[in-house]
Protein backbone atom coordinates (compact mmCIF):
# COMPACT_ATOMS: atom_id res chain seq x y z
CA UNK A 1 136.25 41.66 84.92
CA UNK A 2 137.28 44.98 87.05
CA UNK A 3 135.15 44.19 89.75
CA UNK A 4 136.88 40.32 89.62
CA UNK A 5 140.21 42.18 89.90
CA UNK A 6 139.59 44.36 92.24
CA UNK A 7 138.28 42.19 94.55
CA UNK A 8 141.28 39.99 94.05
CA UNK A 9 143.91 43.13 94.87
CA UNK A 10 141.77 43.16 97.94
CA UNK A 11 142.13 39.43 98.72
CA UNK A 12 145.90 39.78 98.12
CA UNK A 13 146.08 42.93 100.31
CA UNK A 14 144.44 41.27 103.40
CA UNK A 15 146.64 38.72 102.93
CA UNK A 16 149.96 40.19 102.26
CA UNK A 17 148.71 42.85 105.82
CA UNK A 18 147.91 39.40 107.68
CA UNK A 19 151.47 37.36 106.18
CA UNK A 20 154.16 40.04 105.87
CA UNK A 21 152.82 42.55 108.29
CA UNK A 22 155.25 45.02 109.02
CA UNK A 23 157.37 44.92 105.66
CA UNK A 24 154.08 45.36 103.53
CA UNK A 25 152.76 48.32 105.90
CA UNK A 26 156.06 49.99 105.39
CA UNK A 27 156.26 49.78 101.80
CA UNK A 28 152.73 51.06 101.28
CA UNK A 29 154.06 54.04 103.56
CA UNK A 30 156.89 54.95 101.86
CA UNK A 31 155.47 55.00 98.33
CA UNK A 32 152.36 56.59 99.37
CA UNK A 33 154.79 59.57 101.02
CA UNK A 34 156.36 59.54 97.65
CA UNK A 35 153.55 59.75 95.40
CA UNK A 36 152.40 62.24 97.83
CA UNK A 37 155.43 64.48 97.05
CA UNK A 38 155.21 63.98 93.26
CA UNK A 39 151.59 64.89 93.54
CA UNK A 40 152.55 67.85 95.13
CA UNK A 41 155.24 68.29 92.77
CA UNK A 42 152.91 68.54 90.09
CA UNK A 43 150.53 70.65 91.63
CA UNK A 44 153.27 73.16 91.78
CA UNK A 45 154.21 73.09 88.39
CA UNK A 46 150.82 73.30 87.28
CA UNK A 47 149.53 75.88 89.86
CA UNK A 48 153.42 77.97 88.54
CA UNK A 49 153.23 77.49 84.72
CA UNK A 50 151.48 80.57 83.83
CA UNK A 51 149.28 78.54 81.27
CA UNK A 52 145.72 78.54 80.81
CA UNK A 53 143.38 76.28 79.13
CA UNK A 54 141.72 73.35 79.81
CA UNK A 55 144.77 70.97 79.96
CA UNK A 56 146.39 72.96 83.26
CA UNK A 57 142.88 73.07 84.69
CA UNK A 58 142.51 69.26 84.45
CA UNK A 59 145.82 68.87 85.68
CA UNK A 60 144.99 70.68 88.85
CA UNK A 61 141.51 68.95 88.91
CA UNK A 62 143.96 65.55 88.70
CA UNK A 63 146.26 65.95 91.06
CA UNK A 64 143.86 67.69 94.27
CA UNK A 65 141.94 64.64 93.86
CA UNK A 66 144.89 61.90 93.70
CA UNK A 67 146.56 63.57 96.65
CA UNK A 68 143.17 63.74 98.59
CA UNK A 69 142.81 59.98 97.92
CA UNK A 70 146.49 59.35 98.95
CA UNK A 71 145.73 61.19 102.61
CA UNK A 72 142.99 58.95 103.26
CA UNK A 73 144.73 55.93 102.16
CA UNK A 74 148.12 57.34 104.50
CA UNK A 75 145.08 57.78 107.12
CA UNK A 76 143.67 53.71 106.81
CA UNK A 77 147.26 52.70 107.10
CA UNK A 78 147.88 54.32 110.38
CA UNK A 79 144.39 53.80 111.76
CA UNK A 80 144.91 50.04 110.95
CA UNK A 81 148.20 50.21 112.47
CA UNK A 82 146.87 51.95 115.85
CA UNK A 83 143.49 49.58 115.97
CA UNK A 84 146.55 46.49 115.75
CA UNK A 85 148.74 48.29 118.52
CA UNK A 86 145.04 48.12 120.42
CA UNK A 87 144.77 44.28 120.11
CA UNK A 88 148.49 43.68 121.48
């Protein structure tokens, strides 16, 4: 059932990139540059807090690894966007 729906959000995202263009690719930038910030926003509460344990830890473990994720996806956006400027 997860693999059914993923492919779907896949089907729907080719589509939406092929039918609203622009508009879609600018919404996916602008909440990927904010989720980048509250990523980083975390980070820096976490890496600040002064606690230890294994809840900050996790935390940290988290948030590197969302906010690495969120680079490459900021990444596919623009090298879709340059290998369309190509085609024109």
């Amino acid at each position: 059932m997860l693999n059914r729906l993923a492919r779907s959000a896949h089907e729907l995202d080719e589509w939406l990139h092929q039918n609203v263009g622009r508009a879609y690719v600018a919404i996916l930038g602008w909440g990927l540059v904010a989720s980048m910030i509250g990523s980083v926003t975390v980070l820096g509460h976490a890496l600040s807090g002064g606690r230890s344990g294994l809840t900050p830890a996790l935390t940290l473990v988290f948030q590197a690894a969302l906010l690495v994720n969120q680079l490459a996806q900021w990444n596919d956006l623009a090298e879709r966007r340059r290998r369309r400027k190509e085609r024109v």
